[in-house]
N, C-alpha and C. Protein backbone atom coordinates (compact mmCIF):
# COMPACT_ATOMS: atom_id res chain seq x y z
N UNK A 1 100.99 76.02 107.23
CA UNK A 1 99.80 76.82 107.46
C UNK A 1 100.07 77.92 108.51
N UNK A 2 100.48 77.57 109.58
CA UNK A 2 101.17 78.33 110.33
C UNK A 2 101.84 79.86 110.41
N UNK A 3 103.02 79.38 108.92
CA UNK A 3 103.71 80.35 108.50
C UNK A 3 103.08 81.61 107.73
N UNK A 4 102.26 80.75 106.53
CA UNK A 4 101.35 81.35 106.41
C UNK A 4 100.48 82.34 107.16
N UNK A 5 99.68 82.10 107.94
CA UNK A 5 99.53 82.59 109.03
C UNK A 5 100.27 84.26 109.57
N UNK A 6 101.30 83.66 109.73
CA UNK A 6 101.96 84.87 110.55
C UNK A 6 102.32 85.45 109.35
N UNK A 7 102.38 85.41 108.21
CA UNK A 7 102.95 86.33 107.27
C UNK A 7 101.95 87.04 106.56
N UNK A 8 100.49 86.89 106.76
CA UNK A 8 99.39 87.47 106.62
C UNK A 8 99.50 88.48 107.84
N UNK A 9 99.15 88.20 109.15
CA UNK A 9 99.13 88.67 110.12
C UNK A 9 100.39 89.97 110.09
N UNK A 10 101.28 89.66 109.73
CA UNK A 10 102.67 90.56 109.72
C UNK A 10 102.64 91.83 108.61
N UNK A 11 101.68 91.18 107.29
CA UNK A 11 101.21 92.09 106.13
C UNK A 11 100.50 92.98 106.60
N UNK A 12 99.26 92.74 107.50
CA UNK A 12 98.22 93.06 107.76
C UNK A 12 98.52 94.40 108.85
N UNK A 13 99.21 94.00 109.59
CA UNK A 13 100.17 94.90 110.47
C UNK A 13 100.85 95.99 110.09
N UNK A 14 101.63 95.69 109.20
CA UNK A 14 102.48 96.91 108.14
C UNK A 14 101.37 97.75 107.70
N UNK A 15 100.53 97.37 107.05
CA UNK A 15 99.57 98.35 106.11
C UNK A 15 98.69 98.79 107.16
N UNK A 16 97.95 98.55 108.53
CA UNK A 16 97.31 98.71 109.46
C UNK A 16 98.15 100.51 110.04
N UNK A 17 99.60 99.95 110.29
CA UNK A 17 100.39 100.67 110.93
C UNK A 17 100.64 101.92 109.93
N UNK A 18 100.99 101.78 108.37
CA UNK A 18 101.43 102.50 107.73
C UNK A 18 100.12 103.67 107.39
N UNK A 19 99.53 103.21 108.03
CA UNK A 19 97.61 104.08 107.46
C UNK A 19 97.56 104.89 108.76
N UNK A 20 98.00 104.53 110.39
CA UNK A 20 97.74 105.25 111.70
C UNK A 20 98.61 106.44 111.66
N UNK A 21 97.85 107.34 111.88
CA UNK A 21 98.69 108.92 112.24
C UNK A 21 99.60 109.03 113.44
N UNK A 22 100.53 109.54 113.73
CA UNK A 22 101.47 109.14 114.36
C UNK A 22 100.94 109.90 115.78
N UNK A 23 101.75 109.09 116.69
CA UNK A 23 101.07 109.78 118.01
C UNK A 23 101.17 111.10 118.29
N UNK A 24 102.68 111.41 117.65
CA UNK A 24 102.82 112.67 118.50
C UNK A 24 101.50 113.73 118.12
N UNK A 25 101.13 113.58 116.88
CA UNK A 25 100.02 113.87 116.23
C UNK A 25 99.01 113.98 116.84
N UNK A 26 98.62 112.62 117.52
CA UNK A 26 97.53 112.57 118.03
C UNK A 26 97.38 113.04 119.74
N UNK A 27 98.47 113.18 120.24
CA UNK A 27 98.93 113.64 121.67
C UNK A 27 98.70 115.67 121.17
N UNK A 28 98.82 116.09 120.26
CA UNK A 28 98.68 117.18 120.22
C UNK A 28 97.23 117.54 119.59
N UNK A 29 96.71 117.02 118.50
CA UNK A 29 94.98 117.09 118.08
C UNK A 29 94.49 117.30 120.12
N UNK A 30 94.47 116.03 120.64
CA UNK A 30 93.84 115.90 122.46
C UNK A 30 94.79 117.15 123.04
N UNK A 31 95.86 117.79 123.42
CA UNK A 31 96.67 118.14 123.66
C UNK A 31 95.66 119.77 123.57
N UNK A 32 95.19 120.18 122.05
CA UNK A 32 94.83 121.67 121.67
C UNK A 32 93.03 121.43 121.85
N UNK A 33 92.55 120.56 122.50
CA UNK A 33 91.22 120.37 123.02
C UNK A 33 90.44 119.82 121.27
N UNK A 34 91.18 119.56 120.41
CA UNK A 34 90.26 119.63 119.04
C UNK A 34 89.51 118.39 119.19
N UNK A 35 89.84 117.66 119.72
CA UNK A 35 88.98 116.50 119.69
C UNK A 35 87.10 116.73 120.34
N UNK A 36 87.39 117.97 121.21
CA UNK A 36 85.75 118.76 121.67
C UNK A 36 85.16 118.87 120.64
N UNK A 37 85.55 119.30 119.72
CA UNK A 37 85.08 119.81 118.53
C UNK A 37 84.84 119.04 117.02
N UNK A 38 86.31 118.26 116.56
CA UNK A 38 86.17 117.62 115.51
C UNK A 38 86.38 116.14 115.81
N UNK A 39 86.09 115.79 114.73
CA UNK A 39 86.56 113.92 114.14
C UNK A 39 87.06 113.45 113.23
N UNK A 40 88.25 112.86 113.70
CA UNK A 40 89.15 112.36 112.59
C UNK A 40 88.25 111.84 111.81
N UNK A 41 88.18 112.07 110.07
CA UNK A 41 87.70 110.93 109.45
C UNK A 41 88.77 110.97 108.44
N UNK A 42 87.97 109.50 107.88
CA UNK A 42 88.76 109.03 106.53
C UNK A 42 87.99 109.52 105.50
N UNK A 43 87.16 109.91 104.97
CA UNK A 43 86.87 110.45 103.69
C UNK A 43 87.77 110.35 102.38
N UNK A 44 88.94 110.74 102.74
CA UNK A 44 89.51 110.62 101.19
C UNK A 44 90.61 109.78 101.34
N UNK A 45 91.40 108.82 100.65
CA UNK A 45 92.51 108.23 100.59
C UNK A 45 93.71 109.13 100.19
N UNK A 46 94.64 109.15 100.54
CA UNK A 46 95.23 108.84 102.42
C UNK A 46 93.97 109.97 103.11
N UNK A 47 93.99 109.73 104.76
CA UNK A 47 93.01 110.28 105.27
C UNK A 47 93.93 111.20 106.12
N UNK A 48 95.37 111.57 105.66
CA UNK A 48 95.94 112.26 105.97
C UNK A 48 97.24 112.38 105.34
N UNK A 49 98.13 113.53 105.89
CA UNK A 49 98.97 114.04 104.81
C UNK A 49 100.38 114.40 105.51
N UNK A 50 101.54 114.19 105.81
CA UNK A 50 102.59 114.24 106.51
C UNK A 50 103.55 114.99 105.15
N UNK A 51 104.30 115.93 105.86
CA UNK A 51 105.25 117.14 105.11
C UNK A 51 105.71 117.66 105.39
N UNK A 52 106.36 118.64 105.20
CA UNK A 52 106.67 119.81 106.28
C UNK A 52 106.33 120.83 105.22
N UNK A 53 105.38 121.55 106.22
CA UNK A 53 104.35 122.36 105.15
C UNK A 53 105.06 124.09 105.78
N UNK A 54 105.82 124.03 106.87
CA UNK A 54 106.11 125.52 107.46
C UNK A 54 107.76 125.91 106.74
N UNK A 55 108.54 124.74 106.21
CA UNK A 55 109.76 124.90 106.09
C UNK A 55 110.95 124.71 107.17
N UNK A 56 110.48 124.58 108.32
CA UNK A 56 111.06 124.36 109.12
C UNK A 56 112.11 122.90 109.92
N UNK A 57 111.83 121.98 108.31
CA UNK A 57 112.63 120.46 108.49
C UNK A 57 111.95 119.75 109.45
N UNK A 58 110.60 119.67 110.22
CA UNK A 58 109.92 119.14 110.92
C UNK A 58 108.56 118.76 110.68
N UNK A 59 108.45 117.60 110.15
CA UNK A 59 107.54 116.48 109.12
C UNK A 59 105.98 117.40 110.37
N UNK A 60 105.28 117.92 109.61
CA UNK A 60 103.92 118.28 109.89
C UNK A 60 102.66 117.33 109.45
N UNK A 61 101.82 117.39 110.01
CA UNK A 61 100.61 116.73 109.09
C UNK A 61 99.30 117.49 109.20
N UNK A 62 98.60 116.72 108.11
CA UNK A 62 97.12 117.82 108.03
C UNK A 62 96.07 116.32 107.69
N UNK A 63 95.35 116.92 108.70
CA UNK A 63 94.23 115.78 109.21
C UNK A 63 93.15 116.26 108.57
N UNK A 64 92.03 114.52 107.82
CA UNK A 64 90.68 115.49 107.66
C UNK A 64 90.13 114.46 108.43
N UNK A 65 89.14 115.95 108.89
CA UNK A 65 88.08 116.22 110.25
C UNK A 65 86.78 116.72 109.59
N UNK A 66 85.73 116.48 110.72
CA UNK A 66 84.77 116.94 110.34
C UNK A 66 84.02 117.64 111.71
N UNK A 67 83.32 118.76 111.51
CA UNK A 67 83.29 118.95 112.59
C UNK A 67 81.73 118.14 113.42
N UNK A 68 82.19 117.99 114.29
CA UNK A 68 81.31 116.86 115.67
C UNK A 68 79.50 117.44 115.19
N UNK A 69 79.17 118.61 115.25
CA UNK A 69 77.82 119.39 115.49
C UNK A 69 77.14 119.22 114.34
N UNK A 70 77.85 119.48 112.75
CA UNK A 70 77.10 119.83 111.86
C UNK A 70 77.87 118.92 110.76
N UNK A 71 78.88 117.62 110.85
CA UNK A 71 79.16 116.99 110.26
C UNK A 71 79.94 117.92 108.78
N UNK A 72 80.08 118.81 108.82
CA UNK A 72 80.87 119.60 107.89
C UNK A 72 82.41 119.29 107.70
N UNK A 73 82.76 118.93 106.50
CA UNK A 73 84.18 118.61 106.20
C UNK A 73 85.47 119.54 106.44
N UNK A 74 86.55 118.91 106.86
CA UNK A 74 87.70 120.16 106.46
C UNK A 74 89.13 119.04 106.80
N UNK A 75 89.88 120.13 106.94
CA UNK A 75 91.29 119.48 107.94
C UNK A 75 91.86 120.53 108.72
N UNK A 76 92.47 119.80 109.32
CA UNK A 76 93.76 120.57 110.25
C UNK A 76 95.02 120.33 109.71
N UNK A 77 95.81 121.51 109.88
CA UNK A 77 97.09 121.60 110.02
C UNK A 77 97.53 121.12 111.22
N UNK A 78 99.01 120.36 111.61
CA UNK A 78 99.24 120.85 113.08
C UNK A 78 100.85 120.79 112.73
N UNK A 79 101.35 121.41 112.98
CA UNK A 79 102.77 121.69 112.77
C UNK A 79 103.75 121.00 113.94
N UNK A 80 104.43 120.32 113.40
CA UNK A 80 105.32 119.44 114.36
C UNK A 80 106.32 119.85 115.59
N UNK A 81 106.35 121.29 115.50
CA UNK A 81 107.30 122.23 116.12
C UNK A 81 106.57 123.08 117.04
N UNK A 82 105.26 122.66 117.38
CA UNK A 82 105.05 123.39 118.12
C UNK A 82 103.28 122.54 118.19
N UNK A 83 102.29 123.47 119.19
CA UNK A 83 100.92 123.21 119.11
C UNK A 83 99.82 124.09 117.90
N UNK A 84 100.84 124.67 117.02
CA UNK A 84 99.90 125.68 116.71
C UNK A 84 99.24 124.76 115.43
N UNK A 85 98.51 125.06 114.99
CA UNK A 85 97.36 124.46 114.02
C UNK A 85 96.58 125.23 113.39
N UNK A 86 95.92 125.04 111.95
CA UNK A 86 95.07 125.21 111.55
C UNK A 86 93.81 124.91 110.76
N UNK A 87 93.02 125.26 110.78
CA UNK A 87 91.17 124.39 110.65
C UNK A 87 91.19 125.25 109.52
N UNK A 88 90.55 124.22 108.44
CA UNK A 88 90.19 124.60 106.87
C UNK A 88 89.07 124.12 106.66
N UNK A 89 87.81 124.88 106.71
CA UNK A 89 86.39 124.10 106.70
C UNK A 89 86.58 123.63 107.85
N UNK A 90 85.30 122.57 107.90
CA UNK A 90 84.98 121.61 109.01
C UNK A 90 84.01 122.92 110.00
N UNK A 91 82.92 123.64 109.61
CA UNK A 91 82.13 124.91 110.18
C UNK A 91 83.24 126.15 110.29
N UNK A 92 84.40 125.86 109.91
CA UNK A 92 85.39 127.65 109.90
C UNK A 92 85.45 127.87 109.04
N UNK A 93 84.92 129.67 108.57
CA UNK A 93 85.49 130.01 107.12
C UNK A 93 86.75 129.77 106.71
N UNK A 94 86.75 129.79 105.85
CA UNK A 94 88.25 129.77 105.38
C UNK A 94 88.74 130.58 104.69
N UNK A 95 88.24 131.71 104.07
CA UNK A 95 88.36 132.57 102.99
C UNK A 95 88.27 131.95 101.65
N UNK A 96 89.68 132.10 101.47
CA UNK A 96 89.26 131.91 99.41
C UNK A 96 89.89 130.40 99.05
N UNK A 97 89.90 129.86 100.14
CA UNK A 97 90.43 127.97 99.84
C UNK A 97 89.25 127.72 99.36
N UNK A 98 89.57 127.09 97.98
CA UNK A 98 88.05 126.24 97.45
C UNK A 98 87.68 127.36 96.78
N UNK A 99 86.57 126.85 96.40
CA UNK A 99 85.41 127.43 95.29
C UNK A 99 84.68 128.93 95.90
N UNK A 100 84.57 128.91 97.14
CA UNK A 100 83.77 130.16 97.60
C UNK A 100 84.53 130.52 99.08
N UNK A 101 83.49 131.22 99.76
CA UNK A 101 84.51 131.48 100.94
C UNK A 101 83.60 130.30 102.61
N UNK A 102 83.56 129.17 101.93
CA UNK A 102 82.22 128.43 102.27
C UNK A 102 83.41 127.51 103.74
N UNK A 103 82.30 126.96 104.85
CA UNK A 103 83.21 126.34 105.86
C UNK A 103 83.29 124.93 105.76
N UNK A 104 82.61 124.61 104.66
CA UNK A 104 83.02 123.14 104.44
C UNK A 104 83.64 122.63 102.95
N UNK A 105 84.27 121.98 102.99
CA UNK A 105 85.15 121.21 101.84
C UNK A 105 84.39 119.84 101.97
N UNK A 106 83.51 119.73 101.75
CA UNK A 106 82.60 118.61 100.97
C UNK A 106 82.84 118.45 99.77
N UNK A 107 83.20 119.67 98.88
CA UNK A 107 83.84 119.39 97.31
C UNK A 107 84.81 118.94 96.84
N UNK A 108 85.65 118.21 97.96
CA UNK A 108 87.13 117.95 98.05
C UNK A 108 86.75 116.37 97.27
N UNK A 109 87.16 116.33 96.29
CA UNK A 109 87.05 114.66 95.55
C UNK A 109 88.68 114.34 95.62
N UNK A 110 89.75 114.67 95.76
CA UNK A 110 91.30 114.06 96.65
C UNK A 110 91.89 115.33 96.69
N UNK A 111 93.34 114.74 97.73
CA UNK A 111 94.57 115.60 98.04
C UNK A 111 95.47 115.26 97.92
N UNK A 112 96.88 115.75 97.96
CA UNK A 112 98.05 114.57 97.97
C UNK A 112 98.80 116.08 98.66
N UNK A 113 100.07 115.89 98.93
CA UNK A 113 101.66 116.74 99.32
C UNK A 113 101.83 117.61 97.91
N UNK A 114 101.47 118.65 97.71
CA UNK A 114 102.20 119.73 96.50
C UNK A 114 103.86 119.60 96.74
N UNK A 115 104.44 119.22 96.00
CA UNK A 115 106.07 119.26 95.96
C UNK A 115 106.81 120.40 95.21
N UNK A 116 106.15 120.45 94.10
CA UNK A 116 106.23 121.23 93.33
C UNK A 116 106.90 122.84 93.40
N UNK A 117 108.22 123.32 93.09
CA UNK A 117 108.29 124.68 93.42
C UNK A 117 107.31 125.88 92.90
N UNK A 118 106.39 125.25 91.40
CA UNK A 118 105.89 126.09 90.60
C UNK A 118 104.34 125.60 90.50
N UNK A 119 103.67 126.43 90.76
CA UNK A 119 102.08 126.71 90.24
C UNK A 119 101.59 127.27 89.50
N UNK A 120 100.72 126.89 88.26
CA UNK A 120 99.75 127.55 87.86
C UNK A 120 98.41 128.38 88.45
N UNK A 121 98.52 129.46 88.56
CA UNK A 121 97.36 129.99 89.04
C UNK A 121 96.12 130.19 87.52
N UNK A 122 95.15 129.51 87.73
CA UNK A 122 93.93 130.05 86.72
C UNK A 122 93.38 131.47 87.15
N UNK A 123 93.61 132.40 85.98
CA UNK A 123 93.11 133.23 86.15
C UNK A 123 91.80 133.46 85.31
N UNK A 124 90.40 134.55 85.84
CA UNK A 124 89.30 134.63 85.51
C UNK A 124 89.43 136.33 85.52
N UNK A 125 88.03 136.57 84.54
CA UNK A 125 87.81 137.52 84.22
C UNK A 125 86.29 137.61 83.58
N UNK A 126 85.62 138.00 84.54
CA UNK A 126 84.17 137.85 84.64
C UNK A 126 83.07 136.85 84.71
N UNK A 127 84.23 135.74 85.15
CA UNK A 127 83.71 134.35 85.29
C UNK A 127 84.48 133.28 84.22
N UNK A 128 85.03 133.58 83.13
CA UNK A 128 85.63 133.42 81.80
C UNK A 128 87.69 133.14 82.44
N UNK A 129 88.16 131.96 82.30
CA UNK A 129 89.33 131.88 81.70
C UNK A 129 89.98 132.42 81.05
N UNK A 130 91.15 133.33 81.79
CA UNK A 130 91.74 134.17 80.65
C UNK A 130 93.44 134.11 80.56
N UNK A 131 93.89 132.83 80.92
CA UNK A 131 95.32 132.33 81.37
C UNK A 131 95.30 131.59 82.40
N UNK A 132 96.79 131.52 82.57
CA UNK A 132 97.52 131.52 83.78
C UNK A 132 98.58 131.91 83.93
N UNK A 133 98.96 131.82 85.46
CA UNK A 133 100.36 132.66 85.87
C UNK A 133 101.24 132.02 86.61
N UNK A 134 102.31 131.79 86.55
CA UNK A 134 103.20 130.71 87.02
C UNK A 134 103.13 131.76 88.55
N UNK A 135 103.37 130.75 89.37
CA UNK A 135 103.64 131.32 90.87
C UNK A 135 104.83 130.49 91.36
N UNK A 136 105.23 131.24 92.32
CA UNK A 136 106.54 130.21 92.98
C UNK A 136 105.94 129.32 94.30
N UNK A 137 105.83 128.96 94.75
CA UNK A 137 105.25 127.88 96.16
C UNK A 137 106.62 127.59 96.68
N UNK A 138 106.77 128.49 98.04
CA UNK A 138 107.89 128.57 98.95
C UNK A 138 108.17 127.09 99.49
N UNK A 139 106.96 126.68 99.88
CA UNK A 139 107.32 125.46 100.98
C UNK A 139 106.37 124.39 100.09
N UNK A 140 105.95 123.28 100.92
CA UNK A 140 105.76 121.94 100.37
C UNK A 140 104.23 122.49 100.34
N UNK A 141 103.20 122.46 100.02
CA UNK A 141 101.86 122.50 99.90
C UNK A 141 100.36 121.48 100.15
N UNK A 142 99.68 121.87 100.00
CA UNK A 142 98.55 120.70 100.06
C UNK A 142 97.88 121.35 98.52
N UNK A 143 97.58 119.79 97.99
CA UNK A 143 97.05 120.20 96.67
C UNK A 143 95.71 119.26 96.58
N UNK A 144 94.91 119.93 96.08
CA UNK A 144 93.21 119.34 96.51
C UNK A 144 92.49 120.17 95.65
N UNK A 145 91.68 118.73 94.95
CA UNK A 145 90.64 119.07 93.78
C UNK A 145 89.19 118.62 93.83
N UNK A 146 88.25 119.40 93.29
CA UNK A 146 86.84 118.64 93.37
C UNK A 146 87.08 117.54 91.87
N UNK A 147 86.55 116.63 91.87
CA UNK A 147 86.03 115.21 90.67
C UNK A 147 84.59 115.63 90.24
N UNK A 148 85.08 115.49 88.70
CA UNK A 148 83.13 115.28 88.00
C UNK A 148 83.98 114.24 86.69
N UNK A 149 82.65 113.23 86.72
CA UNK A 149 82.68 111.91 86.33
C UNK A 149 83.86 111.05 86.59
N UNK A 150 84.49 111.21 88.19
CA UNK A 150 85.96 110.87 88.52
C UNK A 150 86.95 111.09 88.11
N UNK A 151 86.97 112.37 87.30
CA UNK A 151 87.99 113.01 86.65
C UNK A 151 88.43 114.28 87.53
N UNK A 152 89.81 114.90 87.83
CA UNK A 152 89.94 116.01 88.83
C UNK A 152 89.63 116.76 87.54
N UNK A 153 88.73 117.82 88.51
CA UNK A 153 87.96 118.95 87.46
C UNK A 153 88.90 120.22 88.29
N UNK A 154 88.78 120.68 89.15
CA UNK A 154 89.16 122.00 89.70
C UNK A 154 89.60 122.02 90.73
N UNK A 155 90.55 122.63 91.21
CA UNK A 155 90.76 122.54 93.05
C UNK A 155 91.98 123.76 92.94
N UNK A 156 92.95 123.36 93.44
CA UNK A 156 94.09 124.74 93.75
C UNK A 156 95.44 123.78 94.99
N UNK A 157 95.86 124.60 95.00
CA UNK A 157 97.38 124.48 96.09
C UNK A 157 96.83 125.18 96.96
N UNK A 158 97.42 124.81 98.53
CA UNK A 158 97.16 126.06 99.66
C UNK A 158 98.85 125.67 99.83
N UNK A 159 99.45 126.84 100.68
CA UNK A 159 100.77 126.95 101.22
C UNK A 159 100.80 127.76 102.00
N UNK A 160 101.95 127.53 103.25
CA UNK A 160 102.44 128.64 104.26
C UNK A 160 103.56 129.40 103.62
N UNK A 161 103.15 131.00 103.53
CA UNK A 161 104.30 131.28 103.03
C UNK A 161 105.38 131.98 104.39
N UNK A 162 104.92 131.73 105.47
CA UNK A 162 105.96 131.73 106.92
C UNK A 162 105.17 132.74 107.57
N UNK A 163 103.67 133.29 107.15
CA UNK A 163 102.79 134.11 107.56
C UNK A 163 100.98 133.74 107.69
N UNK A 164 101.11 133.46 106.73
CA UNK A 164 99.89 133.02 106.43
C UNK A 164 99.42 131.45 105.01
N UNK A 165 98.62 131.17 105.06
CA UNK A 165 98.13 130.07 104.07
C UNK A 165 97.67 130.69 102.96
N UNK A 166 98.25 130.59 101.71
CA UNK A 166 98.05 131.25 100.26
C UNK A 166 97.23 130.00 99.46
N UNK A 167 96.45 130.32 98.92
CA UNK A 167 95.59 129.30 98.32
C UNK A 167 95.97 130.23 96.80
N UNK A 168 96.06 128.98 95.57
CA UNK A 168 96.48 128.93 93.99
C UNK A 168 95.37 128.24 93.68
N UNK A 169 94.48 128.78 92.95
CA UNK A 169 93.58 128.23 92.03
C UNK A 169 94.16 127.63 90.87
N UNK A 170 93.27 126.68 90.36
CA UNK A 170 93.51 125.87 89.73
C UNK A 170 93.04 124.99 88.84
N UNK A 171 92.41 125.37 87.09
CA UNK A 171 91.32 124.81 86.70
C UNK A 171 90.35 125.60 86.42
N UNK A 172 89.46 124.84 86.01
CA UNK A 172 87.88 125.93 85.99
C UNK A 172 87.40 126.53 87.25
């Protein structure tokens, strides 16, 4: 019973541990004051995302947060090589990530690591589907879709292309 015991306890541990964001992570979120402002949540499974999203061989992660005031969804970037970061939703516009140029990603039904060198971009034309266009995706990406009837209906890629965050539509 015993053994038992500790080999529950030892399971329980692994998967506990394998779910916590790593400190250095969290020494820099407190570190850039974001914690004034946002809150880690879990909302979507994983409730976060480790990569290296700049190219730079230094495992990054992107946290979702919400922001503290108005409970509005998003994430952060924070890049492992440094303090710099960035807020997607959570009350900050974001431009053209997502469906509109709106500060919350409440429409986010999952995410995972884009690996992928190649994207489809959906292209429109007066509201109407009229292709797509293969794109190249420099570095590793975040890829995130809204769900209708738990099916991924629409979402896009965002990426650093060593300047800025390029968002690829994707879908209807």
């Amino acid at each position: 019973m015993k053994n038992l015991f500790l080999l529950i306890l030892t399971i329980s541990s692994i998967n506990l541990y394998s779910q916590s964001i790593p400190l250095r992570f969290l020494s820099s979120f407190k570190q850039n004051k974001l914690d004034d402002k946002y809150e880690i949540r879990k909302y979507l499974k994983p409730s976060f995302l480790l990569a290296d999203f700049n190219g730079d061989r230094i495992i990054d992660i992107s946290i979702l947060v919400s922001e503290k005031k108005t409970q509005k969804k998003g994430m952060i970037v924070l890049f492992g090589n440094s303090t710099q970061y960035f807020v997607f939703g959570a009350g900050t516009k974001v431009g053209k990530i997502g469906f509109d140029d709106s500060d919350d990603l409440k429409w986010m039904g999952g995410w995972k690591v884009f690996k992928d060198k190649i994207a489809y971009e959906t292209k429109f034309d007066n509201g109407d589907i009229i292709g797509s266009i293969k794109r190249r995706v420099g570095n590793k990406g975040i890829s995130m879709w809204s769900l209708e009837d738990g099916e991924p209906l629409a979402g896009g890629v965002i990426y650093w292309n060593g300047k800025k965050w390029i968002w690829i539509h994707q879908g209807e």
